[in-house]
N, C-alpha and C. Protein backbone atom coordinates (compact mmCIF):
# COMPACT_ATOMS: atom_id res chain seq x y z
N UNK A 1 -1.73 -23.43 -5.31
CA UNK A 1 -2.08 -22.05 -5.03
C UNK A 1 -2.22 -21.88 -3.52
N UNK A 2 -1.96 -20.84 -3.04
CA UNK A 2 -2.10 -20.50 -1.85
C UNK A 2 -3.02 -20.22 -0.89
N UNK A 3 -3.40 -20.09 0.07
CA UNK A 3 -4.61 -20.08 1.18
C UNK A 3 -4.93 -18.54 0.48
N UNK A 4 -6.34 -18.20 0.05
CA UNK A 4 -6.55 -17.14 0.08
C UNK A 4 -5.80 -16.20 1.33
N UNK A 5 -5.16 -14.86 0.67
CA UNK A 5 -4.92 -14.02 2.09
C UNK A 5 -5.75 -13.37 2.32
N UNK A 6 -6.74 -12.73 1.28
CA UNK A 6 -7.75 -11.81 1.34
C UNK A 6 -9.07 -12.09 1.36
N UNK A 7 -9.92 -11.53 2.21
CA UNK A 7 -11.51 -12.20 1.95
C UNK A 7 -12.38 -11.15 1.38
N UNK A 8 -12.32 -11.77 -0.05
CA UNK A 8 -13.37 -10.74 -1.30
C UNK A 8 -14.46 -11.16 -0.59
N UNK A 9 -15.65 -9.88 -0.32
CA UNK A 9 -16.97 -9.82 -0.12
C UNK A 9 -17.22 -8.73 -0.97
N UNK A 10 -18.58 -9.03 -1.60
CA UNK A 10 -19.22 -7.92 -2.04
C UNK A 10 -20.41 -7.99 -1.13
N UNK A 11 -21.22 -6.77 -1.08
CA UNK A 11 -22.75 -6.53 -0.47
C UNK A 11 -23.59 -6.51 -1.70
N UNK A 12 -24.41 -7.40 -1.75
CA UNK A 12 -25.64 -7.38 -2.66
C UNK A 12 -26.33 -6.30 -2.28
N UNK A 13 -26.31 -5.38 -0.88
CA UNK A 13 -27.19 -5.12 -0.80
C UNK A 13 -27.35 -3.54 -1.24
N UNK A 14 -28.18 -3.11 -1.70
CA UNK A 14 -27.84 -1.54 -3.07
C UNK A 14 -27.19 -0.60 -1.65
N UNK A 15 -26.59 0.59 -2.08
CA UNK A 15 -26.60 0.98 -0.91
C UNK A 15 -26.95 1.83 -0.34
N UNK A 16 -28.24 2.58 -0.82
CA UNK A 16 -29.67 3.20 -0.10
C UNK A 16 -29.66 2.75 0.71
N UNK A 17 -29.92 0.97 0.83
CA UNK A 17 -30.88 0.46 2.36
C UNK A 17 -29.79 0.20 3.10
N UNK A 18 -28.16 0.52 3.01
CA UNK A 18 -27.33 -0.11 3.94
C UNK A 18 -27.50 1.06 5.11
N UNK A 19 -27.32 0.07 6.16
CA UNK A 19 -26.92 1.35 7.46
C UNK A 19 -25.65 1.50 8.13
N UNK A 20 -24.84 1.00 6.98
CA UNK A 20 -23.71 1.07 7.62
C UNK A 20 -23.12 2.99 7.45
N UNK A 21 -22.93 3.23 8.13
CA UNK A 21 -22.25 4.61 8.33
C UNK A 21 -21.22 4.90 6.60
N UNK A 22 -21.18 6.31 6.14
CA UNK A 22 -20.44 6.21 5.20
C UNK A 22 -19.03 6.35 5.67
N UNK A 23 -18.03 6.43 4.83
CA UNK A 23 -16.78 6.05 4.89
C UNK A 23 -16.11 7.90 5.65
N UNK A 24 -16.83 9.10 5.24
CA UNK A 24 -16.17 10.12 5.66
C UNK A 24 -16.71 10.42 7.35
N UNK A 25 -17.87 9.70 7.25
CA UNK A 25 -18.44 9.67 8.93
C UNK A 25 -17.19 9.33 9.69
N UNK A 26 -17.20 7.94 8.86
CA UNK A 26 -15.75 7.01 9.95
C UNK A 26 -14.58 7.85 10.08
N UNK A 27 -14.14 8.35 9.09
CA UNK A 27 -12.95 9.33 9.32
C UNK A 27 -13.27 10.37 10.32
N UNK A 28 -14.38 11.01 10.17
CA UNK A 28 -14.57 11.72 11.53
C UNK A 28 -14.50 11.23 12.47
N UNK A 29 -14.97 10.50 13.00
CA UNK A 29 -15.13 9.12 13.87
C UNK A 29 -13.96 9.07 14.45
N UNK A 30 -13.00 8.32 13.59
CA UNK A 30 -11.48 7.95 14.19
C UNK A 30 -10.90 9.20 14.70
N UNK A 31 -10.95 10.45 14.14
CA UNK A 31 -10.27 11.44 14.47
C UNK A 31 -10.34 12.11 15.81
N UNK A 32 -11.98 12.18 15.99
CA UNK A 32 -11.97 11.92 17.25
C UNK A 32 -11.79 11.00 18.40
N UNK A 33 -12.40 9.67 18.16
CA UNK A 33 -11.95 8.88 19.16
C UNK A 33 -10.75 8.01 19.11
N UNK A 34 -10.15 8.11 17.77
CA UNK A 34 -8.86 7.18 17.87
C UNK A 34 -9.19 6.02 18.23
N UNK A 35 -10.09 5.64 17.50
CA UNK A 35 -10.70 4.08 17.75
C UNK A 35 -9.85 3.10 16.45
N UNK A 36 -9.20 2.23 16.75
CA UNK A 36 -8.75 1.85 15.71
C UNK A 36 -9.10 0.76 14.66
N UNK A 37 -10.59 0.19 15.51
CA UNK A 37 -11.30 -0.35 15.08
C UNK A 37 -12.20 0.18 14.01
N UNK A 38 -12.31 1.17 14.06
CA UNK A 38 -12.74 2.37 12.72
C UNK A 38 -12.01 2.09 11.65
N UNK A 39 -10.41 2.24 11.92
CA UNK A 39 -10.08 2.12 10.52
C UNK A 39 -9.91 0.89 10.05
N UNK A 40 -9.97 -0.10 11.14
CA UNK A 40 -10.03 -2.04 10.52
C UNK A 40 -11.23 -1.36 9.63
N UNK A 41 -12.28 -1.01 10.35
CA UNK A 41 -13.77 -1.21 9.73
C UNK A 41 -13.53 -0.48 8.06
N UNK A 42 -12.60 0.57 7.96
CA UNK A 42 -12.44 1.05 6.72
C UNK A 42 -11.91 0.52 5.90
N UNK A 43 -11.17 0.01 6.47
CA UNK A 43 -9.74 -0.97 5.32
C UNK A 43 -10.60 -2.01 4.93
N UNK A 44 -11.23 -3.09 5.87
CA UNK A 44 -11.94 -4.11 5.29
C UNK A 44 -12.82 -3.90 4.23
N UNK A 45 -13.58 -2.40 3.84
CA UNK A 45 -14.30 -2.60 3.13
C UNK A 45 -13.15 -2.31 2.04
N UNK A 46 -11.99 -1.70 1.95
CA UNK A 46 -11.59 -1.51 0.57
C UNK A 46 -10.13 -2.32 0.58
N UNK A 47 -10.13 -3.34 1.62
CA UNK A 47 -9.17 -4.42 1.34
C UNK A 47 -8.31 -4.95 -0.18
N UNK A 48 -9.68 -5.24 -0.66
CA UNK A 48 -9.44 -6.16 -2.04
C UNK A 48 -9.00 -5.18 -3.09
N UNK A 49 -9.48 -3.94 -2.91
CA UNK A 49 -9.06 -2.32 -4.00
C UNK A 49 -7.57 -2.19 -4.01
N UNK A 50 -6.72 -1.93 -2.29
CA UNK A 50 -6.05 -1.70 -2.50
C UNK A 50 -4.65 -3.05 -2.54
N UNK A 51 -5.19 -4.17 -2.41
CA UNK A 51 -4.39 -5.36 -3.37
C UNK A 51 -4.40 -5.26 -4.47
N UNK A 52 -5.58 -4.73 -5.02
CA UNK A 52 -5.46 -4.94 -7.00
C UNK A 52 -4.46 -3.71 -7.10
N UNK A 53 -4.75 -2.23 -6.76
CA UNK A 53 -2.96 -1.90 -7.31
C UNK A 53 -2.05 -2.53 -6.63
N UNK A 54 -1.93 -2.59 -5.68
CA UNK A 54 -0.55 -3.30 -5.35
C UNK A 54 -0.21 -4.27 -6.20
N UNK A 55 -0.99 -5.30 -6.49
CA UNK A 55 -0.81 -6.38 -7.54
C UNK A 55 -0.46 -5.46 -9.29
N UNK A 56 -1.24 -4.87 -9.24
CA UNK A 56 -0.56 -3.85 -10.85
C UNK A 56 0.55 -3.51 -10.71
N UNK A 57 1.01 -2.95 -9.51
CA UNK A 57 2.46 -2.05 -9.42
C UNK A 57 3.20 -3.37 -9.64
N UNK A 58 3.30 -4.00 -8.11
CA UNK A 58 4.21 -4.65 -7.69
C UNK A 58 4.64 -6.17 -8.43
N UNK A 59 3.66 -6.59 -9.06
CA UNK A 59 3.22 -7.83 -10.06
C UNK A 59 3.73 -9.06 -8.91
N UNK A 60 3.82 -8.67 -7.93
CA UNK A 60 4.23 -10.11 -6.93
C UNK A 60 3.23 -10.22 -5.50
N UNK A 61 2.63 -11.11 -5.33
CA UNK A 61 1.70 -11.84 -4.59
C UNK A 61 2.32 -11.48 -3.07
N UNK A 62 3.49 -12.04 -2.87
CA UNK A 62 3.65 -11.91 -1.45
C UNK A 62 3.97 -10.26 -1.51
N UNK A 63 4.80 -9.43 -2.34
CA UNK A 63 4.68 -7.86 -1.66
C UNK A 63 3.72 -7.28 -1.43
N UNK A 64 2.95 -7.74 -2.55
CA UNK A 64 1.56 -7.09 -2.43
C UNK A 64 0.72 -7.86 -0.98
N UNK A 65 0.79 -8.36 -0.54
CA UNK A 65 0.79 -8.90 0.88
C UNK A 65 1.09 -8.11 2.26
N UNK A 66 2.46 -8.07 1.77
CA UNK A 66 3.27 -6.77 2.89
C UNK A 66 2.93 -5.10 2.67
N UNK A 67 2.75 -5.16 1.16
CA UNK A 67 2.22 -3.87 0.99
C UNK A 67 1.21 -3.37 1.73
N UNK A 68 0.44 -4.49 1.69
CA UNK A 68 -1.21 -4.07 2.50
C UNK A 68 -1.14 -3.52 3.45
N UNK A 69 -0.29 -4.81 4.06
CA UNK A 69 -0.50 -4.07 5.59
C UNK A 69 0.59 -3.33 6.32
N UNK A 70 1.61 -2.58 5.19
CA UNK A 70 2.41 -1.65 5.91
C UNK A 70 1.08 -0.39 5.87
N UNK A 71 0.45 -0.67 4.75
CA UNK A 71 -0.73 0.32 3.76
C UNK A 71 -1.20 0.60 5.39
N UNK A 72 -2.12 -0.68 6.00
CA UNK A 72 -2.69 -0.18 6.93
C UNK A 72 -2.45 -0.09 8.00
N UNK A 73 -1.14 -0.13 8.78
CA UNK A 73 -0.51 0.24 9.80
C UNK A 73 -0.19 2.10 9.19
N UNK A 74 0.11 2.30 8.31
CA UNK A 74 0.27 3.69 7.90
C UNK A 74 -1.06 4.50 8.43
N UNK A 75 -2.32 3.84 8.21
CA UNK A 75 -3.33 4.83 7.83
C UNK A 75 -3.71 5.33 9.32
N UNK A 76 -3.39 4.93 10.34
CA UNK A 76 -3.34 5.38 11.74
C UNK A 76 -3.08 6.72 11.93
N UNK A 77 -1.64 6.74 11.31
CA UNK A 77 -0.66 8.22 11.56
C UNK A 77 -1.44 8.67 10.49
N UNK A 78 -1.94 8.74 9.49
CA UNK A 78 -1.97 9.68 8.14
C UNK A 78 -3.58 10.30 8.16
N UNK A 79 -4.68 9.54 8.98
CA UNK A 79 -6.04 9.24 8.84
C UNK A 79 -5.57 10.93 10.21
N UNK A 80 -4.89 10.46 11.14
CA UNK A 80 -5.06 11.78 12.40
C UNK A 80 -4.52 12.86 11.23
N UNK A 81 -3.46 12.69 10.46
CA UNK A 81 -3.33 14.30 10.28
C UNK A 81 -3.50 15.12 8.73
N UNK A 82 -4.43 14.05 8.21
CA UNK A 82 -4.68 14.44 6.60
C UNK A 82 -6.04 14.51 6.81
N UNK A 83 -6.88 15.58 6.09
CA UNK A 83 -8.13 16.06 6.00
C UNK A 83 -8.52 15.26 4.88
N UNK A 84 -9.27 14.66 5.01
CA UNK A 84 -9.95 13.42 4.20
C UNK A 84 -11.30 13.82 3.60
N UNK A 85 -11.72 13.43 2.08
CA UNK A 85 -13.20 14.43 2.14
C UNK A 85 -13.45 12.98 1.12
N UNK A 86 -12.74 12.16 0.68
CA UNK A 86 -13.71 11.43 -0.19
C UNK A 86 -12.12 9.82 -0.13
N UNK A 87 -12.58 8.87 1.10
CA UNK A 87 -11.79 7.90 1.71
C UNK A 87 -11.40 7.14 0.66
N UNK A 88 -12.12 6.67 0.02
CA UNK A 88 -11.83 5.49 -1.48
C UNK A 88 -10.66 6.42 -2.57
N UNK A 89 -10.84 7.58 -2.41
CA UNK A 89 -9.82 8.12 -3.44
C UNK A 89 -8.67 8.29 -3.11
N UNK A 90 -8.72 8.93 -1.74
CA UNK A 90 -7.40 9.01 -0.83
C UNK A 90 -6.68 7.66 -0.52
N UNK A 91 -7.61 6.59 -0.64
CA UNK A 91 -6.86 5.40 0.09
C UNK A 91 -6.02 5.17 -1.49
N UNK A 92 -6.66 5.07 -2.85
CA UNK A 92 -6.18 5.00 -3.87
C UNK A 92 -4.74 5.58 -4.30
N UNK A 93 -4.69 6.86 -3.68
CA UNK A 93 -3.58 7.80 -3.62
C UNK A 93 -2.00 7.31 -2.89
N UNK A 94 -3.02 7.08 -1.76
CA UNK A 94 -1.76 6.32 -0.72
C UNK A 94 -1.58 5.13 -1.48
N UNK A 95 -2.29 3.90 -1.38
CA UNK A 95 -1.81 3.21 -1.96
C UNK A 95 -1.10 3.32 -3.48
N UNK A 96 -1.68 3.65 -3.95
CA UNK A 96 -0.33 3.95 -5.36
C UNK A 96 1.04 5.10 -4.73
N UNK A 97 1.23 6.13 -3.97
CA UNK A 97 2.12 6.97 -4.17
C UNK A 97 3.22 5.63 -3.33
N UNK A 98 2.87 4.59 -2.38
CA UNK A 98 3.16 3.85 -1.54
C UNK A 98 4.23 3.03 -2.77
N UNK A 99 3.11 2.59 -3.54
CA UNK A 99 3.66 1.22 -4.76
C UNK A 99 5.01 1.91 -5.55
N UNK A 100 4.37 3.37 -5.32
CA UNK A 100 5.76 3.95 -6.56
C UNK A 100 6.88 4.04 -6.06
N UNK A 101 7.09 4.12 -4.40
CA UNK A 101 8.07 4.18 -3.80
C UNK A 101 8.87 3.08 -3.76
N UNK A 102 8.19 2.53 -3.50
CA UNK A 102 8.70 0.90 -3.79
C UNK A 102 9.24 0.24 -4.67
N UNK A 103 8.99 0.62 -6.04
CA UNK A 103 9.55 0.75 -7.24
C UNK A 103 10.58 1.28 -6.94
N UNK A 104 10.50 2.99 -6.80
CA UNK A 104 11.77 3.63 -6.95
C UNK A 104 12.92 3.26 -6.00
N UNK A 105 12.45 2.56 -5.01
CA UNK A 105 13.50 2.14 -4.18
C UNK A 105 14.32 0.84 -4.47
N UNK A 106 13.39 0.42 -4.99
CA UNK A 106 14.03 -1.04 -5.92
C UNK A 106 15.06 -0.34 -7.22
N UNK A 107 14.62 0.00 -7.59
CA UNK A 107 15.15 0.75 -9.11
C UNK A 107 16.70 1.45 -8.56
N UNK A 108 16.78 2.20 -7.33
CA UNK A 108 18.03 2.60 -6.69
C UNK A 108 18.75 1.87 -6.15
N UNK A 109 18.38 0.84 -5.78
CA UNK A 109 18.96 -0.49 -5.11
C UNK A 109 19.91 -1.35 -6.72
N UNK A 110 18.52 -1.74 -7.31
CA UNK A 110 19.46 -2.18 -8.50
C UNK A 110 20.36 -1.50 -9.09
N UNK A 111 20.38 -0.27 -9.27
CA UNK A 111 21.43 0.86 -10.03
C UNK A 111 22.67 0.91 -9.04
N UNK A 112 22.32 0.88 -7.86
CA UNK A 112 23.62 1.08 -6.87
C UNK A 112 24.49 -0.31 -6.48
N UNK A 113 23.45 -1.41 -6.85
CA UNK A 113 24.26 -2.98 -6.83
C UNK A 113 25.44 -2.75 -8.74
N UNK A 114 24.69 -2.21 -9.33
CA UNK A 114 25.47 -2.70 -11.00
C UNK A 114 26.83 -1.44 -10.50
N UNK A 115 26.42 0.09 -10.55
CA UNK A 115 27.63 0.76 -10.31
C UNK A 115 28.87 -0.16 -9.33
N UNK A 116 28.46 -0.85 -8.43
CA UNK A 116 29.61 -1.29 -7.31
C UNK A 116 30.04 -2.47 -8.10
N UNK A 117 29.07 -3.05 -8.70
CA UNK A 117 29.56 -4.11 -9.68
C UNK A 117 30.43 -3.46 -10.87
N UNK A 118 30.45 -2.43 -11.39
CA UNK A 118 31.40 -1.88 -12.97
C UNK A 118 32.36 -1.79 -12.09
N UNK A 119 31.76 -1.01 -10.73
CA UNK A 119 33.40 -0.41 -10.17
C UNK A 119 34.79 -1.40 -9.79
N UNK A 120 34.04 -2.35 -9.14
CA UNK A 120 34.83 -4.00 -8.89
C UNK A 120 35.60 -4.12 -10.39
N UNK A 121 34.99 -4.66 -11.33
CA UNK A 121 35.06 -4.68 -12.48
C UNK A 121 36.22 -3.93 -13.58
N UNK A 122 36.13 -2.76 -13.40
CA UNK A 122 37.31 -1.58 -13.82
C UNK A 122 38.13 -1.85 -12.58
N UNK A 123 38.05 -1.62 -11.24
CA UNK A 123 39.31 -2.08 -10.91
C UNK A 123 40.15 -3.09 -10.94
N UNK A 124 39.62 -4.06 -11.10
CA UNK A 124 40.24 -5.67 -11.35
C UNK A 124 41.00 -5.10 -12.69
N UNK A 125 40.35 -5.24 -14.04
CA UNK A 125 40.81 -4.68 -14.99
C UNK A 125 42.01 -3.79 -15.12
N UNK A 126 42.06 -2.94 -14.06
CA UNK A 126 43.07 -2.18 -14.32
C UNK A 126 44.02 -2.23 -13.32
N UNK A 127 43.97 -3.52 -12.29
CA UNK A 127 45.01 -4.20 -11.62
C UNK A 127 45.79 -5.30 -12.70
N UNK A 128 45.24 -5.36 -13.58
CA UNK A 128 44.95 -6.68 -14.38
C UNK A 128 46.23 -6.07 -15.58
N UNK A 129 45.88 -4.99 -15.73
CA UNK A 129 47.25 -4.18 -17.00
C UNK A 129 48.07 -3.55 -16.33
N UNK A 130 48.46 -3.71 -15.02
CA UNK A 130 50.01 -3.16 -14.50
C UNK A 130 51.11 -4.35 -14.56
């Protein structure tokens, strides 16, 4: 098995007594200062969330790898110009509308490899009866 890529943490600690800032603060936060350390600080807490869909969609270890972090090189551009009111749902969103693309782009890829393959195929064939 492989080097963990991801580092699961949970906080024991309830989160009344945390002081960590909530997640729509930070989005304010970044928007103004374009700190990009804001959104590390966001992603890390929901790191491991958005591997488990990726891992549902994608059912493969290393995409779901690359997924992540196209995930969070995206959230730069998308965090400045999408109005954000509740971060864990939105990140949920992106990450799945992300996974489906990915699918569908696979799914067009395979359909457009078999058509060029029949087409090869019927033409041979019908070089094949002259």
């Amino acid at each position: 098995m492989s080097v963990l890529f991801l580092k699961f943490k949970r906080n024991n600690v309830p989160a009344l007594n945390r002081t960590e800032e909530s997640d729509e603060a930070l989005v304010m936060l970044y928007r103004r200062t374009k700190d990009t350390g804001i959104v590390g600080r966001l992603f890390e807490r929901y790191t491991h969330l958005v591997y488990g869909v990726c891992l549902n969609y994608l059912k493969d270890d290393e995409r779901c790898k690359d997924a992540v972090m196209e995930i969070f090189e995206a959230l730069f551009a998308k965090l400045a110009t999408h109005e954000v009111h509740n971060f864990k749902n939105w990140l949920y969103s992106v990450t799945r509308n992300y996974c489906l693309m990915e699918l569908r782009r696979e799914n067009a890829s395979f359909r457009l490899k078999n058509k060029l393959l029949n087409d090869f195929v019927e033409e041979d064939m019908d070089s094949d009866s002259v």
